[in-house]
C-alpha atoms as a PDB file:
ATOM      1  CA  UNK A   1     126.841  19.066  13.978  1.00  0.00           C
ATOM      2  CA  UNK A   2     124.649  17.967  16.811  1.00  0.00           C
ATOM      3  CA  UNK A   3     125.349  18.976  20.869  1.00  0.00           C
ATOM      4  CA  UNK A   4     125.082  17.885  23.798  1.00  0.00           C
ATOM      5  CA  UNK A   5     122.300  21.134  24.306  1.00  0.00           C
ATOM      6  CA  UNK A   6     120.578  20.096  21.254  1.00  0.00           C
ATOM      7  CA  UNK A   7     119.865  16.703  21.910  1.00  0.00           C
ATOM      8  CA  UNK A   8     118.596  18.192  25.590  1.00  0.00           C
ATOM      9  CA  UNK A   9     116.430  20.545  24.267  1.00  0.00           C
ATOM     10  CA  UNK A  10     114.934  18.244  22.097  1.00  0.00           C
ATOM     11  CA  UNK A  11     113.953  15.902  25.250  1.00  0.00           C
ATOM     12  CA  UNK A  12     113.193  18.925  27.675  1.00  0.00           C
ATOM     13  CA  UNK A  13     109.507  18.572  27.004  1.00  0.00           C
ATOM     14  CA  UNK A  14     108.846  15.043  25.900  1.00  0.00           C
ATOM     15  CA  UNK A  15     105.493  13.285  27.036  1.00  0.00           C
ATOM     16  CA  UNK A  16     104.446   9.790  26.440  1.00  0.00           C
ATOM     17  CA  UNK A  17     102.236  10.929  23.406  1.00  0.00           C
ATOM     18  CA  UNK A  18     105.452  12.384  21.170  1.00  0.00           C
ATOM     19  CA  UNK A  19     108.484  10.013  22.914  1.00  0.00           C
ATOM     20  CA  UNK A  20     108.832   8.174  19.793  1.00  0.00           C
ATOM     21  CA  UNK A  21     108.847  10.684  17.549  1.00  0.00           C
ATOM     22  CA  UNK A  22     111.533  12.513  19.738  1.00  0.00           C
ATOM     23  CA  UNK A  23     113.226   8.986  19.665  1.00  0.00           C
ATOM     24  CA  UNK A  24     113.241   9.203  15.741  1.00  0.00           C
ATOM     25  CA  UNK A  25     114.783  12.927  16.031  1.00  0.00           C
ATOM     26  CA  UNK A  26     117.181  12.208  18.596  1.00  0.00           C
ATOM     27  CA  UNK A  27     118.047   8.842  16.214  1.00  0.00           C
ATOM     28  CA  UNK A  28     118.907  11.382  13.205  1.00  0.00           C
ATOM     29  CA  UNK A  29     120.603  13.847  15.185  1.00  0.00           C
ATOM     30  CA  UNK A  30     123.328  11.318  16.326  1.00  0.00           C
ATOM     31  CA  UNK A  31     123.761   9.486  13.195  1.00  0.00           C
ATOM     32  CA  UNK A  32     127.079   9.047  11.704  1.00  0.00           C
ATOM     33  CA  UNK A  33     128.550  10.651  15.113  1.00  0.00           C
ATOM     34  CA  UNK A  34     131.361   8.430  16.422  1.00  0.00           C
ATOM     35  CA  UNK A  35     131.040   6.672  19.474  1.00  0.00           C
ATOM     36  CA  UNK A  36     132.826   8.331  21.850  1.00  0.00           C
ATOM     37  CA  UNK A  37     131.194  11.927  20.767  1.00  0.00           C
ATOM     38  CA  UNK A  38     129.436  13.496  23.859  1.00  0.00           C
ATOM     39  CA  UNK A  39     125.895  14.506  21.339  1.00  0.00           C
ATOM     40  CA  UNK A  40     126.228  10.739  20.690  1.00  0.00           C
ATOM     41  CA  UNK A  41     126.575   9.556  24.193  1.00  0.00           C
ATOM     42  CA  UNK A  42     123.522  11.884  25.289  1.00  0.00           C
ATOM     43  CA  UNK A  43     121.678  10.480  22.420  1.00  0.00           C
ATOM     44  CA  UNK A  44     121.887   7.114  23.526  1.00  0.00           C
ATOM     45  CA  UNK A  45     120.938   7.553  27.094  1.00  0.00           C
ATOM     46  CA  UNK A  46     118.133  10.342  25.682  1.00  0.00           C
ATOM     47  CA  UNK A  47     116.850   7.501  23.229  1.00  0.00           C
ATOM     48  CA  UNK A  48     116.609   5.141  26.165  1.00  0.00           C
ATOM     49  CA  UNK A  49     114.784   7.547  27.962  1.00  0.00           C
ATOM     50  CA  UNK A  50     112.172   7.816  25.163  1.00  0.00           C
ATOM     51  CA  UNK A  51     111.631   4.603  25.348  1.00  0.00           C
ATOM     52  CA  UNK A  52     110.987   3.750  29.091  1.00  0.00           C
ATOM     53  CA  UNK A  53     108.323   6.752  28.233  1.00  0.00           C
ATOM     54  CA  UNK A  54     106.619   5.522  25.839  1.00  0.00           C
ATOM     55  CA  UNK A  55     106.043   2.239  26.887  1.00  0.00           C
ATOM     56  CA  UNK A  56     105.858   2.874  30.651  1.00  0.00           C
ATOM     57  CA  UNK A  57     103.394   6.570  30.229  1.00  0.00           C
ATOM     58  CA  UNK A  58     103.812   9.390  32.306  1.00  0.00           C
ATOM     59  CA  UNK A  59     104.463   9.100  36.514  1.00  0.00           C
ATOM     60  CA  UNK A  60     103.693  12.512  37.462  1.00  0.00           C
ATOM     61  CA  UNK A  61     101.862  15.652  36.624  1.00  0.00           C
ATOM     62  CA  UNK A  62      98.035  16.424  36.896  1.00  0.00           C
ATOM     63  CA  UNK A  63      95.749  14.397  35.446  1.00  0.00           C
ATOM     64  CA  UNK A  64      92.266  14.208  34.710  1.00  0.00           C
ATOM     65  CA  UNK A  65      89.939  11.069  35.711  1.00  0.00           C
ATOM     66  CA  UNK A  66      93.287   8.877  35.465  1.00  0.00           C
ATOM     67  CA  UNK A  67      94.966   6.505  37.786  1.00  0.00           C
ATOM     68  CA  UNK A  68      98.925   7.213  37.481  1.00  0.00           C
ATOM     69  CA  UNK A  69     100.842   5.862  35.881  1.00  0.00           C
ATOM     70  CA  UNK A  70      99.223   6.281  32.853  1.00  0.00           C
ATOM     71  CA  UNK A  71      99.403   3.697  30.430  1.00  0.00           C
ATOM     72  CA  UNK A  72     101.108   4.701  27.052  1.00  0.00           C
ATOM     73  CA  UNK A  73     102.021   2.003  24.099  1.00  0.00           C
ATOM     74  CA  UNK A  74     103.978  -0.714  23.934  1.00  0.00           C
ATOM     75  CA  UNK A  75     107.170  -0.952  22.214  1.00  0.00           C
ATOM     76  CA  UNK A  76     107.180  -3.520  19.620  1.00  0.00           C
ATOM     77  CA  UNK A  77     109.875  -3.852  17.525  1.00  0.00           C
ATOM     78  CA  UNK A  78     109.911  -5.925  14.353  1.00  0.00           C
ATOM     79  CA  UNK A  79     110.634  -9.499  14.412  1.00  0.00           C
ATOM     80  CA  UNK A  80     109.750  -9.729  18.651  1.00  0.00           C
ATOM     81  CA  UNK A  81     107.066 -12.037  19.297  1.00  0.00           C
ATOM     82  CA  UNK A  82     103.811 -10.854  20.571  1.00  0.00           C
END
């Protein structure tokens, strides 16, 4: 059974480069938990999190020869227009 401290250490570290793949772990971790189940809850907002990361990049941090923020990927989901 997944907790709230799972789901956050799963996060902790995320950068743009992994978010998604985070996203898909996070996705497993709550599945089948019921709605109201804290891991869930923190699962949703952690999923949402992972997203706004990997489409918006990273705001903060040092980085080399870039102009912040950097540019990550965009989310496209199946069946959205381009």
């Amino acid at each position: 059974m997944s907790t709230v401290e799972d789901i956050r250490a799963l996060i902790g570290p995320a950068t743009p480069h992994f978010a998604l793949q985070i996203l898909d772990r996070v996705a497993q971790l709550i599945e089948g938990l019921p709605p109201g189940d804290p891991a869930r809850i923190e699962g949703e907002r952690a999923i949402a999190r992972l997203e706004r990361l990997a489409k918006d990049g990273q705001g903060s941090g040092h980085v080399q020869e870039h102009e912040l923020p950097l540019p990550s990927l965009s989310l496209h989901h199946a069946g959205d227009a381009e």
